[in-house]
C-alpha atoms as a PDB file:
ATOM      1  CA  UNK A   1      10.429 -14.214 -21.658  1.00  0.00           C
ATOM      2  CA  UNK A   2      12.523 -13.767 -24.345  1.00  0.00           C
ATOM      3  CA  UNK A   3      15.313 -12.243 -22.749  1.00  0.00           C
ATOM      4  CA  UNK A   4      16.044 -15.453 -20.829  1.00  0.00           C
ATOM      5  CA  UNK A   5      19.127 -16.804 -23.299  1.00  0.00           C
ATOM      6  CA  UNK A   6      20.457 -13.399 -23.129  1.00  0.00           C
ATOM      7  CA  UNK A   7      24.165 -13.676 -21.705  1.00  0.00           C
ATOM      8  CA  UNK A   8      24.297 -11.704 -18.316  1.00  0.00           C
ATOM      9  CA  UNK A   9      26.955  -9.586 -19.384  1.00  0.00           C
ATOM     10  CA  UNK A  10      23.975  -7.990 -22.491  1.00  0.00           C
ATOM     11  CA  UNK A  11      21.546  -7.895 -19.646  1.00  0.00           C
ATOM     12  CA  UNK A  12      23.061  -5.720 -17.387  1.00  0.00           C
ATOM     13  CA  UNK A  13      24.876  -3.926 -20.373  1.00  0.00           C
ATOM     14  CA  UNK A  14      21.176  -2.524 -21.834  1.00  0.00           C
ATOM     15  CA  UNK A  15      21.030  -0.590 -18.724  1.00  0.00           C
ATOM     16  CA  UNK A  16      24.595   0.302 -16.955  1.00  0.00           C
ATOM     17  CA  UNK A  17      25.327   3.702 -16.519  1.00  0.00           C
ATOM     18  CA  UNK A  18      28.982   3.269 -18.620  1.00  0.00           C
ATOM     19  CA  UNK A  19      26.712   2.123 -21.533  1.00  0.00           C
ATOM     20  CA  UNK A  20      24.501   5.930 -21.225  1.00  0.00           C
ATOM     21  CA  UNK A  21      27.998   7.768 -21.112  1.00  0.00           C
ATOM     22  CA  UNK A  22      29.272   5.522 -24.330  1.00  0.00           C
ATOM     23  CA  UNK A  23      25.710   5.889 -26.022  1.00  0.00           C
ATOM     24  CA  UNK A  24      26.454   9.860 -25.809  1.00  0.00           C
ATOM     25  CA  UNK A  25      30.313   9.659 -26.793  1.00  0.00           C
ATOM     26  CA  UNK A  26      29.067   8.126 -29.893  1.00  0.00           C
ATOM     27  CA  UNK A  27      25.399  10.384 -30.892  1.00  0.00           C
ATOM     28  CA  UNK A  28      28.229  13.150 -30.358  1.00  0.00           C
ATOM     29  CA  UNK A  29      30.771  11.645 -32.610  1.00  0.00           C
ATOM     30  CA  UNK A  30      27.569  11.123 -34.981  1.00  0.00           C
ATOM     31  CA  UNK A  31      26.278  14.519 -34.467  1.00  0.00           C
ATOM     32  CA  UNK A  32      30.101  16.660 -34.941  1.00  0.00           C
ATOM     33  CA  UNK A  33      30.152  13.565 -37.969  1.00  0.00           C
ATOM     34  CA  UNK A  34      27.254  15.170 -39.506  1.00  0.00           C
ATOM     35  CA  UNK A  35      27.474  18.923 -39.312  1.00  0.00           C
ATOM     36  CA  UNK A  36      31.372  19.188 -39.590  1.00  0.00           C
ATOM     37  CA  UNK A  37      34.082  16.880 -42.429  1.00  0.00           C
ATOM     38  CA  UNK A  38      35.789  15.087 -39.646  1.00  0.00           C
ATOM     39  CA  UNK A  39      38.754  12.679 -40.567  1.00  0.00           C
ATOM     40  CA  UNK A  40      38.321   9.123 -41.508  1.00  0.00           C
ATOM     41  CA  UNK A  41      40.260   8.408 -38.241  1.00  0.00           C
ATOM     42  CA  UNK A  42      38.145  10.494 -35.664  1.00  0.00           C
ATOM     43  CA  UNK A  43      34.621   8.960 -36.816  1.00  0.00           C
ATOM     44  CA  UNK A  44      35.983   5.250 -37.327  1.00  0.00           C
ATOM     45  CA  UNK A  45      34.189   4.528 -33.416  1.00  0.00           C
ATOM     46  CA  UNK A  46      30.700   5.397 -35.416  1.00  0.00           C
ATOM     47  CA  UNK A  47      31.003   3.348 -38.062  1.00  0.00           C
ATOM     48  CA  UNK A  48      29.437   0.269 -37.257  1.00  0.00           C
ATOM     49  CA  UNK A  49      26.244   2.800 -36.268  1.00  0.00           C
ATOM     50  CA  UNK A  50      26.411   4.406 -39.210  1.00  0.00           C
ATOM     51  CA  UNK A  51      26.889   1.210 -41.064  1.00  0.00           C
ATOM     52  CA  UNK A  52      23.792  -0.336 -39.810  1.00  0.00           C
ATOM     53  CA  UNK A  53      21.751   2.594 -39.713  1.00  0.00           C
ATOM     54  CA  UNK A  54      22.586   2.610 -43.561  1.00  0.00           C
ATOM     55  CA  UNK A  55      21.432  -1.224 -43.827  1.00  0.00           C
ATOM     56  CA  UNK A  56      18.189  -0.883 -41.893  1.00  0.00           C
ATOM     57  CA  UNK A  57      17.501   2.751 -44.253  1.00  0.00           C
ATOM     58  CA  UNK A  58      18.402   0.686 -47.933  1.00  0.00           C
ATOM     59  CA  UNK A  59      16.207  -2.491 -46.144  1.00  0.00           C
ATOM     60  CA  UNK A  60      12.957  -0.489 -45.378  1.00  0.00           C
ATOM     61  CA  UNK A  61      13.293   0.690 -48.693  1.00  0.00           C
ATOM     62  CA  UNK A  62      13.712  -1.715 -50.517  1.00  0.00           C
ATOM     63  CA  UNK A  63      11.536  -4.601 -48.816  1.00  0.00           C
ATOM     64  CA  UNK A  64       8.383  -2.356 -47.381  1.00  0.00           C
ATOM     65  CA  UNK A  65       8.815   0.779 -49.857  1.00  0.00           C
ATOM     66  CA  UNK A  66       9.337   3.073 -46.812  1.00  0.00           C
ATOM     67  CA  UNK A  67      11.805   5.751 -47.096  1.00  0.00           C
ATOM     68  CA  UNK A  68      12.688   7.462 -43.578  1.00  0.00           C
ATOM     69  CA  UNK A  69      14.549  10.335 -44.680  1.00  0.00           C
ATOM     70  CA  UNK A  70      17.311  12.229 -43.808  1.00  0.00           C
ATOM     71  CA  UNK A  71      16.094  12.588 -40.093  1.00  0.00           C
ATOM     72  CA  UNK A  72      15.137   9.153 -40.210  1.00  0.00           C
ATOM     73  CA  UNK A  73      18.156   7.827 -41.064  1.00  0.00           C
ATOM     74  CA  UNK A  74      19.987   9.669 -38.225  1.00  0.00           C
ATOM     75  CA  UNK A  75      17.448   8.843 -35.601  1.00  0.00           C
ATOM     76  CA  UNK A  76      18.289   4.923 -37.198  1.00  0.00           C
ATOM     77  CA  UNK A  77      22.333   5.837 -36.509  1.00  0.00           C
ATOM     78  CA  UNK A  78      21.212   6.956 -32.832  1.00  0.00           C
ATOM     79  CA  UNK A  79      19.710   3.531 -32.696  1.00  0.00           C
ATOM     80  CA  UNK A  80      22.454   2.000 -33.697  1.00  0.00           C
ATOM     81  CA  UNK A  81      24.850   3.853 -31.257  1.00  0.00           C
ATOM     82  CA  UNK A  82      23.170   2.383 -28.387  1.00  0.00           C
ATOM     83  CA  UNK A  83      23.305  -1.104 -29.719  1.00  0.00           C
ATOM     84  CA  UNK A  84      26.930  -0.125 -30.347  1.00  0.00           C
ATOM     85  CA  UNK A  85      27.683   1.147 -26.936  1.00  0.00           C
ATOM     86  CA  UNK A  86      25.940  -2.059 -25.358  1.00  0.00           C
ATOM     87  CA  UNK A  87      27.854  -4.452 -27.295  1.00  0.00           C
ATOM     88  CA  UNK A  88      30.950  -2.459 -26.045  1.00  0.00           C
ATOM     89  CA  UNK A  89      30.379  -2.360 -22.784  1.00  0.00           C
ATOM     90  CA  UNK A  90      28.824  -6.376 -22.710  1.00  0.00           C
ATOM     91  CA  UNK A  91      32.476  -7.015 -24.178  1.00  0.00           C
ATOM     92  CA  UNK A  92      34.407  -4.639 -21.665  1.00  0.00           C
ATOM     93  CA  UNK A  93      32.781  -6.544 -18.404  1.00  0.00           C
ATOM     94  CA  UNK A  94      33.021  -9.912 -19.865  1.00  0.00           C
ATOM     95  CA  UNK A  95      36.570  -9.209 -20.393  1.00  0.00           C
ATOM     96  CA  UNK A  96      37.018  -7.350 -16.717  1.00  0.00           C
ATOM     97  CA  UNK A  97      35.399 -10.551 -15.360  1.00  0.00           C
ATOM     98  CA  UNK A  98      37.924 -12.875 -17.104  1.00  0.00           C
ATOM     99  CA  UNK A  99      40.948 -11.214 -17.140  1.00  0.00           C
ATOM    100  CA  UNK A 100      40.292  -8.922 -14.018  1.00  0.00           C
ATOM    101  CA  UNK A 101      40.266  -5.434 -13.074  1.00  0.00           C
ATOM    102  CA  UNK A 102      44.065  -2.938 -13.865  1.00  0.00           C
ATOM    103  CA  UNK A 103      42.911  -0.917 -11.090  1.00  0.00           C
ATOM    104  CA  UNK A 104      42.092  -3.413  -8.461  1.00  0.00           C
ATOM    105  CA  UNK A 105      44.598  -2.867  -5.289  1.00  0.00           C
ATOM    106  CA  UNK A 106      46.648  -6.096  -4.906  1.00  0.00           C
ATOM    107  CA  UNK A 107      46.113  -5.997  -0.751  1.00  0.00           C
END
């Protein structure tokens, strides 16, 4: 049971449907990263992805002698866009649940 100290908000983040549709904003913004020179500014949301994608790549290579590749290294930033997206939306809800919902009706 190790997922018992995980905060609520992480819990139901893993699996929310916002968290699927911010997991695919971000393999695209990966994927149009990848075959296309986009501006610094448009792939700054992929970033942290790509950054740890690039950490886990140089760490299995360096610790274990493994060396995933060029496809392995993307499937890593895929990875790392769902981690993203969760953290994102864990954030989003936990700030919803403090703050409250804009589009609440005040009746």
């Amino acid at each position: 049971m190790a997922f018992r100290h995980v905060p609520p908000a992480v819990r139901a983040a893993t699996t929310a449907r916002r968290t699927v549709f911010a997991t695919a904003a971000l393999v695209a913004a990966v994927g149009v990263a990848r075959f296309t020179p986009l501006p610094d500014a448009l792939s700054l949301v992929a970033w942290p992805a790509l950054a740890a994608a690039f950490l886990l790549d140089t760490a299995l290579s360096n610790e274990l002698g493994v060396a995933v590749g060029d496809a392995g290294f993307w499937a890593l930033a895929v990875v790392g866009c769902y981690v993203e997206a969760v953290a994102v939306v864990a954030v989003a809800d936990w700030i919803r649940s403090r703050v409250g919902s804009p589009f609440r009706s005040a009746s």
